[in-house]
Protein backbone atom coordinates (compact mmCIF):
# COMPACT_ATOMS: atom_id res chain seq x y z
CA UNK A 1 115.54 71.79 106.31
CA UNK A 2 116.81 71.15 109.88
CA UNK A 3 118.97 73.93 109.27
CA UNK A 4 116.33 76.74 108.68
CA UNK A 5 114.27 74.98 111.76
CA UNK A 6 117.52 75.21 113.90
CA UNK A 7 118.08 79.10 113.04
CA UNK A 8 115.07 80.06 113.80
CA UNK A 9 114.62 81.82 110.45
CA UNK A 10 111.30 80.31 110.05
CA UNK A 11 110.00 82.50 113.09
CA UNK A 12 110.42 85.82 110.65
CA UNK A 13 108.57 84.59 107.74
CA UNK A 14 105.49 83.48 110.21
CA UNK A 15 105.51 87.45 111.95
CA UNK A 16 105.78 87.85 108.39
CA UNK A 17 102.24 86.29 107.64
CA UNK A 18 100.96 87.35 110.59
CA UNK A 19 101.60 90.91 109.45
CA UNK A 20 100.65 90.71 106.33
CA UNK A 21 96.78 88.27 107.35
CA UNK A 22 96.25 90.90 109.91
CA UNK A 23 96.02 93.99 107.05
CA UNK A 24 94.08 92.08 104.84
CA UNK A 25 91.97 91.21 108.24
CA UNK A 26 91.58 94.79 109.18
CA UNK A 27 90.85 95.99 105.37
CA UNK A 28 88.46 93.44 105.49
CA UNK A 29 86.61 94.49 108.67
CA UNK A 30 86.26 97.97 107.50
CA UNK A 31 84.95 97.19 103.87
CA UNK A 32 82.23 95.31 105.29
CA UNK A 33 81.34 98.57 108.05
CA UNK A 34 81.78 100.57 104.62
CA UNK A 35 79.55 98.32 102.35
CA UNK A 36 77.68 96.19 104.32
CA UNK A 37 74.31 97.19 105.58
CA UNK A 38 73.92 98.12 109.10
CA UNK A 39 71.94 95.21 110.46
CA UNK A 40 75.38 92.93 109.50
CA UNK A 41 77.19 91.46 111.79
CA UNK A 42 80.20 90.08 111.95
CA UNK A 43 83.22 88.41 113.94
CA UNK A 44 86.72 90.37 114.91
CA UNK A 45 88.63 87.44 114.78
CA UNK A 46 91.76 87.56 116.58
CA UNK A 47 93.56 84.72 114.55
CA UNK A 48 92.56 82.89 111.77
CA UNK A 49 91.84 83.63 108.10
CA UNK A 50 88.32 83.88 108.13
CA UNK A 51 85.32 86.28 109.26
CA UNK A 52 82.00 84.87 109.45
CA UNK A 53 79.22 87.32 108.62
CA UNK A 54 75.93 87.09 109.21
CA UNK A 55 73.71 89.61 107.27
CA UNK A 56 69.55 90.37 107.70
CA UNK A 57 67.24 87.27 107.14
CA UNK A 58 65.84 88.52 103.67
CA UNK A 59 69.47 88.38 102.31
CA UNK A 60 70.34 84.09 101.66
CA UNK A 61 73.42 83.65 101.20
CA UNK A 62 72.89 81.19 98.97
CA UNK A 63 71.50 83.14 96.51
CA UNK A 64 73.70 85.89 96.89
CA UNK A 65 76.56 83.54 95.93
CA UNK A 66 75.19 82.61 92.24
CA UNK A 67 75.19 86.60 91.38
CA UNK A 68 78.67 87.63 93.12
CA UNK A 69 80.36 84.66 91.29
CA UNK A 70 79.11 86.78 88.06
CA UNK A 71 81.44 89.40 89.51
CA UNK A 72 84.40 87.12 90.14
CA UNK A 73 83.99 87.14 94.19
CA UNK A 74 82.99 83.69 96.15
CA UNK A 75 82.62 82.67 99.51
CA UNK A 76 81.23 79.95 101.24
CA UNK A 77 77.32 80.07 102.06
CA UNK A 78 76.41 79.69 106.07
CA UNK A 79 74.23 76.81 105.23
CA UNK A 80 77.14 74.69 104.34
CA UNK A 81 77.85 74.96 108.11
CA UNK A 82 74.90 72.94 109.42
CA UNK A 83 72.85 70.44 108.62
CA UNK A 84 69.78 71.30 110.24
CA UNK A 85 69.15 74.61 107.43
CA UNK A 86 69.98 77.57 109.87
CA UNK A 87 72.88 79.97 108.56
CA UNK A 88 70.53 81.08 105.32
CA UNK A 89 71.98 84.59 105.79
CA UNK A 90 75.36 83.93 107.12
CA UNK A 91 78.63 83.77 104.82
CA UNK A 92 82.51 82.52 105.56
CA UNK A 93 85.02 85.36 104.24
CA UNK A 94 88.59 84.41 103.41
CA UNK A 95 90.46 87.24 103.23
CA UNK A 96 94.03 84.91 102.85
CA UNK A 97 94.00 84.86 99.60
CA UNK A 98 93.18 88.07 98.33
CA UNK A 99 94.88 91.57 98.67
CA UNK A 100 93.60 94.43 100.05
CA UNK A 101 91.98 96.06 96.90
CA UNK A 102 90.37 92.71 95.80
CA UNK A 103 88.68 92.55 99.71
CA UNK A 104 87.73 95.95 99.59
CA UNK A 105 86.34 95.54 95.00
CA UNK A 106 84.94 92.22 96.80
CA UNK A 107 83.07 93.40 99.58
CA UNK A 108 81.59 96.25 97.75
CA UNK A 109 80.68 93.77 94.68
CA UNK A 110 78.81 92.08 97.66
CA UNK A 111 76.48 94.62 98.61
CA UNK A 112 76.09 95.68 95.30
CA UNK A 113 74.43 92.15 94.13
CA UNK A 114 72.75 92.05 97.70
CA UNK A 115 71.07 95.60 96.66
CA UNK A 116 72.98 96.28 100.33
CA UNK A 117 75.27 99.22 99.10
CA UNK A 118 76.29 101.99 101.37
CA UNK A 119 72.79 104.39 99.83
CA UNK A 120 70.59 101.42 101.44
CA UNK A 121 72.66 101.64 104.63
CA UNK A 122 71.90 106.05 104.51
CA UNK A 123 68.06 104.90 103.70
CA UNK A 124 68.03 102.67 106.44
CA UNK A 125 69.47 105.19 108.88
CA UNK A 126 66.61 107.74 107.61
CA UNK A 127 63.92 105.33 108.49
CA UNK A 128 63.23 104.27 104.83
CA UNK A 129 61.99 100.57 104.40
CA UNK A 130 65.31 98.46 103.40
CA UNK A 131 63.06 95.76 102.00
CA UNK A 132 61.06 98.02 99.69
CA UNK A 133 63.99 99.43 98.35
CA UNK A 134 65.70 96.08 97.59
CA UNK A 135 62.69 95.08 95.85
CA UNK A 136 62.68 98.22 94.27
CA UNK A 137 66.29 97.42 92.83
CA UNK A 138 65.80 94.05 92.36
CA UNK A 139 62.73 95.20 89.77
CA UNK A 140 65.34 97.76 87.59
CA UNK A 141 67.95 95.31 87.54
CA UNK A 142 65.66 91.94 86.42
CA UNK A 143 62.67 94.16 84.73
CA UNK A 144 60.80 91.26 86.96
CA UNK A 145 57.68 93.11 89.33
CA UNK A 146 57.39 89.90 91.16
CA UNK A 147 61.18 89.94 91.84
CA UNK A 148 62.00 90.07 95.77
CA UNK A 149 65.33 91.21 95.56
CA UNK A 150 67.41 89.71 98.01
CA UNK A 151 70.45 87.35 96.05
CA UNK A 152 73.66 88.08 94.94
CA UNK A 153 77.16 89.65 95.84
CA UNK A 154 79.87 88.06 97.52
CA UNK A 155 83.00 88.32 99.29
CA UNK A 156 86.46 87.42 98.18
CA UNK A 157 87.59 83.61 99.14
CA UNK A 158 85.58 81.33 101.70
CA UNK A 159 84.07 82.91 104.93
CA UNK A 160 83.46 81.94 108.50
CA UNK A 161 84.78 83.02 111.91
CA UNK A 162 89.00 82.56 112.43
C-alpha cells in the first residue's frame, strides 16, 4: 500500500475517474436538455457526482419516483432534502453509477412517466397548455378522467447538486 501511495500511481487512476464522472456528467446534462421539459432546471456541477434538478411545480417528485422505479430508474426525491416540505419538484441525479446509455434510457424513461417527453417540450414552445396535455396523457395511460397527470419517471441513481 505505501508503495502505490509513494509512486504516485494512485494519481492516474483518480484523472482516471475524473475522466470517466465527467462523460457520464456531460451525457447527463444533455439528456436532460434533450428530455426534460423546458421549464427544468438544473445544476452544471463542476465536481461531484450529482445534479440536482428541479422541474415545474405540477411535476412532485415524489410521485414521479413510484412510476420510474416501474422502469428500473431511481433517484432521490427533493423533499428528502428538507424538512420544512419545499423541494416537491426537485430530484438528486447520480450519474456515478450508471453508463452513458443507462443516463441517457434513464432520463428519457423520466420524462416519459412525467408525461415531460421532448413532444411536450415542441407543444410548450408552440404555446400549447403543458398542463392540459399532461392531463391529457395521464387520462390514456390510467383510463382515469379525474387523473391529473403529473407522477412518474426517474433518473438513473440518487440526484442533487455535486
Amino acid at each position: 500500500m505505501r508503495e502505490y501511495f509513494a509512486e504516485g500511481r494512485w494519481r492516474e487512476y483518480v484523472e482516471s475517474l475524473i475522466d470517466l464522472y465527467r462523460g457520464r456528467r456531460d451525457v447527463m446534462l444533455e439528456a436532460l436538455e434533450r428530455y426534460f421539459p423546458p421549464q427544468a432546471e438544473w445544476t452544471r456541477p463542476e465536481g461531484g457526482l450529482f445534479i440536482w434538478a428541479t422541474l415545474p411545480d405540477y411535476i412532485d417528485t415524489g410521485d414521479l419516483l413510484a412510476k420510474a422505479l416501474r422502469e428500473n430508474v431511481a433517484f432521490v426525491p427533493g423533499q428528502s432534502a428538507y424538512v420544512d416540505g419545499r423541494g416537491a419538484s426537485s430530484m438528486r441525479l447520480n450519474f456515478s453509477g450508471s453508463n452513458e446509455e443507462q443516463i441517457r434510457e434513464g432520463s428519457a424513461a423520466s420524462a416519459r412517466s412525467s408525461g415531460s417527453s421532448q413532444p411536450l417540450r415542441d407543444a410548450d414552445r408552440r404555446g400549447i397548455n403543458a398542463r392540459r396535455l399532461l392531463r391529457e396523457g395521464a387520462r390514456r395511460a390510467t383510463g382515469n378522467p379525474a387523473s391529473a397527470g403529473c407522477g412518474g419517471g426517474g433518473v438513473t441513481g440518487g440526484t442533487g447538486d455535486g
